[in-house]
Protein backbone atom coordinates (compact mmCIF):
# COMPACT_ATOMS: atom_id res chain seq x y z
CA UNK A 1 -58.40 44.01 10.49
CA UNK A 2 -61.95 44.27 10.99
CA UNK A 3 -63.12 43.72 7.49
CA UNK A 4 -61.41 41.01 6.38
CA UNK A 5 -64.43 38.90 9.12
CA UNK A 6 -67.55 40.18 6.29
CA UNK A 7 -68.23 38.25 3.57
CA UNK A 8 -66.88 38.96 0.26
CA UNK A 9 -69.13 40.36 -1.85
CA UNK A 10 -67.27 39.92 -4.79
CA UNK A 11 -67.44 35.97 -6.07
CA UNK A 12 -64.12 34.47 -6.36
CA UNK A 13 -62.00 35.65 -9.73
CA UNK A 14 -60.86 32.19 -10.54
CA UNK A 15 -57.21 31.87 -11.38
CA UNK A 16 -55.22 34.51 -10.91
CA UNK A 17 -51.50 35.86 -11.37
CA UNK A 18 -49.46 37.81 -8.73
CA UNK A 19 -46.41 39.66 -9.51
CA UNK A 20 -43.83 41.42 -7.14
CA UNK A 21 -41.39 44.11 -8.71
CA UNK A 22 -38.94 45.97 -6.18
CA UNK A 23 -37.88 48.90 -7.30
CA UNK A 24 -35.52 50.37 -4.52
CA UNK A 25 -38.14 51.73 -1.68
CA UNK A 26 -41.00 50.49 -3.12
CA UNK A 27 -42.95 47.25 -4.14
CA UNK A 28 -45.69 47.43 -7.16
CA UNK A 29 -47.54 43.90 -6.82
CA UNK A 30 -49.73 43.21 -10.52
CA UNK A 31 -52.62 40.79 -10.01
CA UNK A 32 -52.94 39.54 -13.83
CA UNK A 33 -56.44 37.61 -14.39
CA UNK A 34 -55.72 33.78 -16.49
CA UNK A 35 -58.90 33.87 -18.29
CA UNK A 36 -59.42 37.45 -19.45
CA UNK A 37 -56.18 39.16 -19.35
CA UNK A 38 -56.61 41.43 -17.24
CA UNK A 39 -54.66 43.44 -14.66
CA UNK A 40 -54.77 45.91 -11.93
CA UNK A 41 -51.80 46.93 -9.94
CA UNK A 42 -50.98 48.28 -6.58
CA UNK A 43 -47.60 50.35 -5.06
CA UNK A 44 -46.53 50.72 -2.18
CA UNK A 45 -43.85 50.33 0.54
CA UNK A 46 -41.61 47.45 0.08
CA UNK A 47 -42.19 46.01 3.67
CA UNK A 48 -46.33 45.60 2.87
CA UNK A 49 -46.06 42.92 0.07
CA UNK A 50 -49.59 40.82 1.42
CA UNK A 51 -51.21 44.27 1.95
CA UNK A 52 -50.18 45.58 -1.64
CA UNK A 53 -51.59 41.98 -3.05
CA UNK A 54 -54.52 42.26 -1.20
CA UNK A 55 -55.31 45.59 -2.37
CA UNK A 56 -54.28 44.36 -6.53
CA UNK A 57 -56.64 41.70 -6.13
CA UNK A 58 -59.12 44.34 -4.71
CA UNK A 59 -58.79 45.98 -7.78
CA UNK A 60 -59.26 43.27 -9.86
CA UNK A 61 -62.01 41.75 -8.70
CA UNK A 62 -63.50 45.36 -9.37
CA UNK A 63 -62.52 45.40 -12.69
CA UNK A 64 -63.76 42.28 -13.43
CA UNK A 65 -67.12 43.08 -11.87
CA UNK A 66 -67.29 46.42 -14.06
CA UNK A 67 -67.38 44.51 -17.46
């Protein structure tokens, strides 16, 4: 993919927990930060895991960055 050549412009979360859950069809990946607690979470089909946890950690950082 194209975009994963720019820079980040998010700085890098630190530590960081990622969780796969199958449920039949579909994978949720959670992306739990260590320090703070918090999570974000992404869905999707089960044969996408690394393009679910890239999207969690997406999230995350965003969250993060919001607070």
């Amino acid at each position: 993919m194209w975009r994963d050549s720019l820079p980040s412009p998010e700085p890098d979360p630190g530590e960081v927990i990622v969780e796969l859950t199958r449920n039949g069809p579909y994978l949720k990946c959670s992306a739990i930060h260590v320090a703070t607690g918090i999570e974000a979470s992404a869905v999707g089909p089960v044969n996408e895991p690394k393009g679910l946890e890239r999207i969690a950690i997406a999230k995350l950082k965003r969250a993060l960055a919001s607070r």
